[in-house]
PDB file of N, CA and C in Angstrom:
ATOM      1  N   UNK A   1      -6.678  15.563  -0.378  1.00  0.00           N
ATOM      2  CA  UNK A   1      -5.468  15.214   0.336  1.00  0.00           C
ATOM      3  C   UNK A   1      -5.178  13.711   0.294  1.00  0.00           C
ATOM      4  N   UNK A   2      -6.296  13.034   0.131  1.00  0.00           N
ATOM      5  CA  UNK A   2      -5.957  11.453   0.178  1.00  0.00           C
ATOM      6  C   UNK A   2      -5.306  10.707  -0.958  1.00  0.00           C
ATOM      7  N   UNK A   3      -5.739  11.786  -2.347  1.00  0.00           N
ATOM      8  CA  UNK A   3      -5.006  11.150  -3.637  1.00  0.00           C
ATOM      9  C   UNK A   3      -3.191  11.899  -3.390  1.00  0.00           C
ATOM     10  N   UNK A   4      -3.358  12.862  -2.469  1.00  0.00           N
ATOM     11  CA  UNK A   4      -1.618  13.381  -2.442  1.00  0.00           C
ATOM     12  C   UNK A   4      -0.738  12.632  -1.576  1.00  0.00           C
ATOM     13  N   UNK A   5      -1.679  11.875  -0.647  1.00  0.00           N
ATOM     14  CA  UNK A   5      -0.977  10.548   0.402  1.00  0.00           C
ATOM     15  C   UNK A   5      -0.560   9.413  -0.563  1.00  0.00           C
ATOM     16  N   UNK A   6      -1.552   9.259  -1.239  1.00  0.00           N
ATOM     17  CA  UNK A   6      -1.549   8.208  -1.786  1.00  0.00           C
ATOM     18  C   UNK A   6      -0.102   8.223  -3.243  1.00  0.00           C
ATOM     19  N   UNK A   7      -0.045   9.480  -3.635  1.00  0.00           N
ATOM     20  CA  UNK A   7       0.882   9.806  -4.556  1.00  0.00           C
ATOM     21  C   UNK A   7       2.363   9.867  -3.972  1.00  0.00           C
ATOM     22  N   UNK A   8       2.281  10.371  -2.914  1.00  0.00           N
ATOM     23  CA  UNK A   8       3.495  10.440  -1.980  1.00  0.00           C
ATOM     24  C   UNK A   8       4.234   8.647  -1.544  1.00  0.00           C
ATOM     25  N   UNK A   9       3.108   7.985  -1.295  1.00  0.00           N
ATOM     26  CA  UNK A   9       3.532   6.888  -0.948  1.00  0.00           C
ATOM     27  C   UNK A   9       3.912   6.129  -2.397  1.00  0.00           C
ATOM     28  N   UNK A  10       3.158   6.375  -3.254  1.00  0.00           N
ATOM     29  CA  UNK A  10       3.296   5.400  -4.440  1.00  0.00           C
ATOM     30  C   UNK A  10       5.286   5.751  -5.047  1.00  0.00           C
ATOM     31  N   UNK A  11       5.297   7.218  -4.533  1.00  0.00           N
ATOM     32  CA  UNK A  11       6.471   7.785  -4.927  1.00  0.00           C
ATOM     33  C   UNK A  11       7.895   7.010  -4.403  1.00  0.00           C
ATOM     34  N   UNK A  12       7.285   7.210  -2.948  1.00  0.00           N
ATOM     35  CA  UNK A  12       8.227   6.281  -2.385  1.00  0.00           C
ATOM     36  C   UNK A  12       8.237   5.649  -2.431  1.00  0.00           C
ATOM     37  N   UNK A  13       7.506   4.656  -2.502  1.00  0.00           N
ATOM     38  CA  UNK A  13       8.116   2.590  -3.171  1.00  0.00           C
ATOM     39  C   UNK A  13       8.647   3.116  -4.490  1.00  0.00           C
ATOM     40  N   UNK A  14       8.537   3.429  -5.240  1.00  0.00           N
ATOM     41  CA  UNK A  14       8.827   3.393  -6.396  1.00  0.00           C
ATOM     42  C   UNK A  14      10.828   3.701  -6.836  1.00  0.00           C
ATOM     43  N   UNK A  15      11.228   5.106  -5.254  1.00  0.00           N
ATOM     44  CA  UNK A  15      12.228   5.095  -5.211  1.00  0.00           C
ATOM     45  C   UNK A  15      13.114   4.260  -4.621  1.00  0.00           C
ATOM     46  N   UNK A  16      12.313   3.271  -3.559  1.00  0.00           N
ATOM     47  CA  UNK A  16      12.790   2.240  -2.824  1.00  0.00           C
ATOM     48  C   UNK A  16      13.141   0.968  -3.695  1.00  0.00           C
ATOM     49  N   UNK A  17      12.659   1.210  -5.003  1.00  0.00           N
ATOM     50  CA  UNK A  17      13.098  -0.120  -6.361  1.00  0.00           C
ATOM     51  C   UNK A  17      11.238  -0.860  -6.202  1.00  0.00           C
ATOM     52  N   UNK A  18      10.507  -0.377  -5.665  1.00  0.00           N
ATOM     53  CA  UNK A  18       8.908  -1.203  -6.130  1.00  0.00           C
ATOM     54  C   UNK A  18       8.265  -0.560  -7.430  1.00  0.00           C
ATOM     55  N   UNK A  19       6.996  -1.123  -7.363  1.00  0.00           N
ATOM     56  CA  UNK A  19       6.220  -1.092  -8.532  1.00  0.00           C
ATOM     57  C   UNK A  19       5.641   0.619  -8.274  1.00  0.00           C
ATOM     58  N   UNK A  20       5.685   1.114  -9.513  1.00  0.00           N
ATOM     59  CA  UNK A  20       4.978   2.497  -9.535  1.00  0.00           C
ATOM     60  C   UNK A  20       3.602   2.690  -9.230  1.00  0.00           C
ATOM     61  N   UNK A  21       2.806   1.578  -9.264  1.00  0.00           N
ATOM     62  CA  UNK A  21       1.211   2.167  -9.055  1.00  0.00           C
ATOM     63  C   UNK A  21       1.156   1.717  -7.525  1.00  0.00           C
ATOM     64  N   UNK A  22       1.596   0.690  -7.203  1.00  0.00           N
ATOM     65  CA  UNK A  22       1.850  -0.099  -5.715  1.00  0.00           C
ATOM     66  C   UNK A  22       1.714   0.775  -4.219  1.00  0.00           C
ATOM     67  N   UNK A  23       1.523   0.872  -3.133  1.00  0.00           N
ATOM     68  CA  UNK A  23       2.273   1.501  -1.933  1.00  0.00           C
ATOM     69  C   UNK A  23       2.695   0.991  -1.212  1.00  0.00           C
ATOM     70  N   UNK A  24       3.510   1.813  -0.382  1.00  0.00           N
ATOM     71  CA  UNK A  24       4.683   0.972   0.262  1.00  0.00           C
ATOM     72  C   UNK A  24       3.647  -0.144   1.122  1.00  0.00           C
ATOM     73  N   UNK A  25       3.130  -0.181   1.789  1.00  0.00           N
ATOM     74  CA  UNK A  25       2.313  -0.605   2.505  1.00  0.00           C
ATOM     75  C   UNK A  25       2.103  -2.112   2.321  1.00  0.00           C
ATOM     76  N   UNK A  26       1.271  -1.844   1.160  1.00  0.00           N
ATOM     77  CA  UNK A  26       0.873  -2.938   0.107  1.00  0.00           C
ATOM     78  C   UNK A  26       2.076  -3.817  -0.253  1.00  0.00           C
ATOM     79  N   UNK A  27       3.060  -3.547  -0.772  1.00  0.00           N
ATOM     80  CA  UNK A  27       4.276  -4.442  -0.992  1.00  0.00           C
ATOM     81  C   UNK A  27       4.575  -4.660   0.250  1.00  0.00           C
ATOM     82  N   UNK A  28       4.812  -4.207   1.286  1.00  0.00           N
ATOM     83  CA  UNK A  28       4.944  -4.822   2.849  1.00  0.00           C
ATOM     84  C   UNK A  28       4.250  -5.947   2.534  1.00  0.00           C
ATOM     85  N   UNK A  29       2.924  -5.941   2.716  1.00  0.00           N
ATOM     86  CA  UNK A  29       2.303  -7.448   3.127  1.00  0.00           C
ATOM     87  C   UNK A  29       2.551  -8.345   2.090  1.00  0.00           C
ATOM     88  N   UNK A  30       2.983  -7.835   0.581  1.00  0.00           N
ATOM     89  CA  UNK A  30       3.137  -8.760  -0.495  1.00  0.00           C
ATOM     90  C   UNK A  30       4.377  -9.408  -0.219  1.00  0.00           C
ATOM     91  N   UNK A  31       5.395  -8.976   0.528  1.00  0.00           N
ATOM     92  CA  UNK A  31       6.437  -9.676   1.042  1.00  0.00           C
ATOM     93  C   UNK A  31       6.762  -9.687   2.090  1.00  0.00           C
ATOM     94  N   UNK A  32       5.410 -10.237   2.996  1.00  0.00           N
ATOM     95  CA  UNK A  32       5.528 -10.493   4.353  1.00  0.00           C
ATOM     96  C   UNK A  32       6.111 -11.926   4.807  1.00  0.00           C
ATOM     97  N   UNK A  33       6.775 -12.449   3.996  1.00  0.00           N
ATOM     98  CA  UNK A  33       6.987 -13.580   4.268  1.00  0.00           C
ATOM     99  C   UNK A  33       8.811 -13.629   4.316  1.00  0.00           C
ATOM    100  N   UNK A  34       9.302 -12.630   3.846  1.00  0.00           N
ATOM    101  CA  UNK A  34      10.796 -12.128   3.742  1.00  0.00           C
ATOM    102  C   UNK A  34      10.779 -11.517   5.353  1.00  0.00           C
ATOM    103  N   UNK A  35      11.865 -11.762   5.670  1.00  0.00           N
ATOM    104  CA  UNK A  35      12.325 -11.288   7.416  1.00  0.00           C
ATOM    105  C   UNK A  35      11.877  -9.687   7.418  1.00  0.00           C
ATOM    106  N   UNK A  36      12.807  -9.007   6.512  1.00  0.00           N
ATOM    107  CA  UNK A  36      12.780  -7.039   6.486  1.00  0.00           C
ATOM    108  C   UNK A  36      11.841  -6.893   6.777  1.00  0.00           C
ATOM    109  N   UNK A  37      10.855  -7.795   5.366  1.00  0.00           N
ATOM    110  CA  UNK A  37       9.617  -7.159   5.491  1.00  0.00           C
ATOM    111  C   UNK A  37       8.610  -7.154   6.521  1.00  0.00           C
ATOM    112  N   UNK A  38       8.896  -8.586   6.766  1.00  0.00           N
ATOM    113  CA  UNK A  38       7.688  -8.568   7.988  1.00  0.00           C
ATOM    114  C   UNK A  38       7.639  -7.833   8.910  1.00  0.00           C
ATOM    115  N   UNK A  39       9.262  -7.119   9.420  1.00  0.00           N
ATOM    116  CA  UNK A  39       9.738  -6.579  10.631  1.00  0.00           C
ATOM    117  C   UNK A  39       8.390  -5.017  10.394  1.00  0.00           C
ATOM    118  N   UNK A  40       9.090  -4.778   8.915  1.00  0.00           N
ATOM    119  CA  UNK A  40       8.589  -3.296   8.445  1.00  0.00           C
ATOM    120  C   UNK A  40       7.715  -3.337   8.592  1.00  0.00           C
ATOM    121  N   UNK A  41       6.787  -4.397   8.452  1.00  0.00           N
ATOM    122  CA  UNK A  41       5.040  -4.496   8.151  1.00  0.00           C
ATOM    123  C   UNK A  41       4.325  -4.847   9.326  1.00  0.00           C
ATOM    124  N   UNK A  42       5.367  -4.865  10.392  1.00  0.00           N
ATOM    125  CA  UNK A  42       4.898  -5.115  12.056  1.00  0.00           C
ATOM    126  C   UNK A  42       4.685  -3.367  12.230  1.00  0.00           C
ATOM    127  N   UNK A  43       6.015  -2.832  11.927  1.00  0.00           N
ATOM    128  CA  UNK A  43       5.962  -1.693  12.489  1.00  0.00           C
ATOM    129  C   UNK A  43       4.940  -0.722  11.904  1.00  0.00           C
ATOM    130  N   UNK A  44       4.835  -0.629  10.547  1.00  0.00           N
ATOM    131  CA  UNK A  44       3.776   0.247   9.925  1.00  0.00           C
ATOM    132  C   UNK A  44       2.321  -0.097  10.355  1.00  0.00           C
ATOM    133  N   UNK A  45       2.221  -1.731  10.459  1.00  0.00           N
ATOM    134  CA  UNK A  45       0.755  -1.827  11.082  1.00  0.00           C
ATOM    135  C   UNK A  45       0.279  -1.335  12.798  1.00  0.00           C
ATOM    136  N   UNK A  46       1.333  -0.881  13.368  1.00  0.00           N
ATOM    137  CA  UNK A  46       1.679  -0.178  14.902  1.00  0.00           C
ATOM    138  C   UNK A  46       1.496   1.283  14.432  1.00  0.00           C
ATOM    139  N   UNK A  47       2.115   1.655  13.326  1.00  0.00           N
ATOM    140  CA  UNK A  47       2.204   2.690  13.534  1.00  0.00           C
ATOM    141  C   UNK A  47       0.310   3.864  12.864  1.00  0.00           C
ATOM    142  N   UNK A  48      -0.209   2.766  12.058  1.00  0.00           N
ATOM    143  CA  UNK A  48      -1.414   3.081  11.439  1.00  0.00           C
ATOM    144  C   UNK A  48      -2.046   2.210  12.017  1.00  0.00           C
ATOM    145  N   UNK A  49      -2.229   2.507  14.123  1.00  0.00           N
ATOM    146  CA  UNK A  49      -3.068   1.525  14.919  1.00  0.00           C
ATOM    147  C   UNK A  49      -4.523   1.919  14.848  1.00  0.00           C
ATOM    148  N   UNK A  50      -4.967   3.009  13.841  1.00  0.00           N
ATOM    149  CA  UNK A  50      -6.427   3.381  14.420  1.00  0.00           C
ATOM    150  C   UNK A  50      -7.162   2.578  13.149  1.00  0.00           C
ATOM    151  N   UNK A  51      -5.690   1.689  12.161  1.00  0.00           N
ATOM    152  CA  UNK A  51      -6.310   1.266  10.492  1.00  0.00           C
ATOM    153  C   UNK A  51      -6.093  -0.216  11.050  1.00  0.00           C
ATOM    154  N   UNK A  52      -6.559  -1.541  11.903  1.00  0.00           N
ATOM    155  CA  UNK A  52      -6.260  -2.791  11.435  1.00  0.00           C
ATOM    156  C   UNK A  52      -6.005  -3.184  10.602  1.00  0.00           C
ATOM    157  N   UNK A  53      -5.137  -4.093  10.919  1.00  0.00           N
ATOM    158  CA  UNK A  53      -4.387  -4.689   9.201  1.00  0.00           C
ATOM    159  C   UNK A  53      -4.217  -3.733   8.538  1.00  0.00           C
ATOM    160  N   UNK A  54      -3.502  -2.399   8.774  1.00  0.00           N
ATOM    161  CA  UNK A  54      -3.173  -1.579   7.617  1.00  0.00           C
ATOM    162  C   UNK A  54      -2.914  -2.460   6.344  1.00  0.00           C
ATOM    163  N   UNK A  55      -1.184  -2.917   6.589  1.00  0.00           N
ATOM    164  CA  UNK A  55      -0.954  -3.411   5.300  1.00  0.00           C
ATOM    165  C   UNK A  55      -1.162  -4.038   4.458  1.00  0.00           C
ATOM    166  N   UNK A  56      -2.520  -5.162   4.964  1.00  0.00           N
ATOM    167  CA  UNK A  56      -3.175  -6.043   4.573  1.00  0.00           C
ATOM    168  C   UNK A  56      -4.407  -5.406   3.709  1.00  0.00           C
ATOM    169  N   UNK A  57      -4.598  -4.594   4.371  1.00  0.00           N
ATOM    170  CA  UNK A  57      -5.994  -3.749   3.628  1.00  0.00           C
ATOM    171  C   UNK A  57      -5.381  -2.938   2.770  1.00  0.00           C
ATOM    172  N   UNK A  58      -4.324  -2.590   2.698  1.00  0.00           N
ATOM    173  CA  UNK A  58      -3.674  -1.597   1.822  1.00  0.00           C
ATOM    174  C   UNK A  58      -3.587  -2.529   0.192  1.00  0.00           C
ATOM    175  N   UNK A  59      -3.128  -3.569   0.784  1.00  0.00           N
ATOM    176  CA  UNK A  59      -2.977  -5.334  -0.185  1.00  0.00           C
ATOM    177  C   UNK A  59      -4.169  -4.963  -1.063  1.00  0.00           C
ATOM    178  N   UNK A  60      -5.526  -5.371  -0.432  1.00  0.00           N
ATOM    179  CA  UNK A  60      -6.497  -5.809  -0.769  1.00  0.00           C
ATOM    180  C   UNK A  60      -7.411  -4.509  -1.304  1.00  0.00           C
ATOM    181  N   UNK A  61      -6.814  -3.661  -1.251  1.00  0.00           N
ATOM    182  CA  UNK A  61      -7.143  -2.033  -1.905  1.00  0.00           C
ATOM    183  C   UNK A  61      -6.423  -2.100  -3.150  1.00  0.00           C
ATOM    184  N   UNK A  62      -5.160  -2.671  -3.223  1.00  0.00           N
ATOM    185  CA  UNK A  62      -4.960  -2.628  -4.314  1.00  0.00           C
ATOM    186  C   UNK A  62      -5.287  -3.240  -5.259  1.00  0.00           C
ATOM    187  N   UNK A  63      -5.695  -4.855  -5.004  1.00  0.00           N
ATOM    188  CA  UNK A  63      -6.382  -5.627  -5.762  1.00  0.00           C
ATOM    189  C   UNK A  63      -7.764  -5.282  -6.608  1.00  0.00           C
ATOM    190  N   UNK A  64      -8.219  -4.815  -5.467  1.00  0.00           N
ATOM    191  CA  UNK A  64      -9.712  -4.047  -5.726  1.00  0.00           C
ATOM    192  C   UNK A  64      -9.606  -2.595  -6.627  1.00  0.00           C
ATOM    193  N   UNK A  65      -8.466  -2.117  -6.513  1.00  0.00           N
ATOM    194  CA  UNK A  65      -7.859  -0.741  -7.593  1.00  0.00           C
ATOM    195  C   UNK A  65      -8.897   0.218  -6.944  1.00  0.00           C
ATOM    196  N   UNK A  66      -9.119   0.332  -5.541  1.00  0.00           N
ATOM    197  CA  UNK A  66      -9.928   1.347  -5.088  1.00  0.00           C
ATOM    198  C   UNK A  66      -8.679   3.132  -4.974  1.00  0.00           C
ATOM    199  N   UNK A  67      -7.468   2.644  -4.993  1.00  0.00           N
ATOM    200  CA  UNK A  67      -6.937   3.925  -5.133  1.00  0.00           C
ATOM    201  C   UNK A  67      -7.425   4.613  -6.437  1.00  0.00           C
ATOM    202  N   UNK A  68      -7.386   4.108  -7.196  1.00  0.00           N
ATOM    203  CA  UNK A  68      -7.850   4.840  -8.518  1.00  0.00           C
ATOM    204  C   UNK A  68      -9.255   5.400  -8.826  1.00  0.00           C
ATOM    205  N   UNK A  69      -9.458   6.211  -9.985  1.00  0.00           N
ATOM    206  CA  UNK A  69     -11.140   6.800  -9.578  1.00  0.00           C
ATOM    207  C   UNK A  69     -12.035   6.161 -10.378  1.00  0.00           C
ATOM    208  N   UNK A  70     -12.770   6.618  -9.834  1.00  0.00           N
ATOM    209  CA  UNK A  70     -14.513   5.582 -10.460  1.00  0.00           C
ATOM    210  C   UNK A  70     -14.028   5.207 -11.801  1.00  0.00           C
ATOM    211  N   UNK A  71     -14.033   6.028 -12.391  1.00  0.00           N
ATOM    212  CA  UNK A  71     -14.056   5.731 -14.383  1.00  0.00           C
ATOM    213  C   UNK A  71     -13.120   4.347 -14.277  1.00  0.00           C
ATOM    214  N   UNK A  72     -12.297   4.398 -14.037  1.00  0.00           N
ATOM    215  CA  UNK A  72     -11.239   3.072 -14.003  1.00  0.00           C
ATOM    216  C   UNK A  72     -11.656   2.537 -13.106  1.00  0.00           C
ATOM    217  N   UNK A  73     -11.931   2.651 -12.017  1.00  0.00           N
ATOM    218  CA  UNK A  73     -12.294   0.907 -11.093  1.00  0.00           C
ATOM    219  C   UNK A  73     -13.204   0.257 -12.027  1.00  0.00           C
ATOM    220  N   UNK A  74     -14.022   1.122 -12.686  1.00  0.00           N
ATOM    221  CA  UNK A  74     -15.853   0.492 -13.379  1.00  0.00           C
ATOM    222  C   UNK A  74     -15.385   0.023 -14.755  1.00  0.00           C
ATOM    223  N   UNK A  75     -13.870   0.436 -15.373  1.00  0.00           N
ATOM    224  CA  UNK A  75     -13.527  -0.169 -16.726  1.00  0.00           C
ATOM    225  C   UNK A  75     -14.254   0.670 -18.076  1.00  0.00           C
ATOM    226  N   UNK A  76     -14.683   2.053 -17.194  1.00  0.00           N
ATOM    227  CA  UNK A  76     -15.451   2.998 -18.546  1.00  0.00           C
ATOM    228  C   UNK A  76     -16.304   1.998 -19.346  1.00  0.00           C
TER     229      UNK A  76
END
């Protein structure tokens, strides 16, 4: 279920005009410095209160490419 969250969300940034591998989340904090966003990235981090720093960790998940599976995080 977590790769179908994760597909769902990637879906939606993607229709919102973001990057296809990205989640919404993640582009929140990447443009937390734009007014919308920050507003959005107040509210999503309220709304995923049991995740601190959702969107920030969502950021730093992506950097790390932990959405993706072993074979690719490790570079085969």
């Amino acid at each position: 279920m977590k790769q179908v969250a994760i597909a769902i969300d990637q879906l939606l940034n993607a229709i919102l005009g973001g990057w296809a591998d990205e989640t919404l989340s993640a582009r929140m904090w990447r443009h937390r410095a734009l007014p919308w966003w920050r507003e959005a990235r107040w509210l999503v981090d309220k709304l995923f209160f049991w995740q601190p720093n959702h969107c920030y960790q969502s950021f730093v998940s992506e950097l790390q490419r932990k959405q993706l599976p072993e074979d690719y995080q490790e570079g085969m």
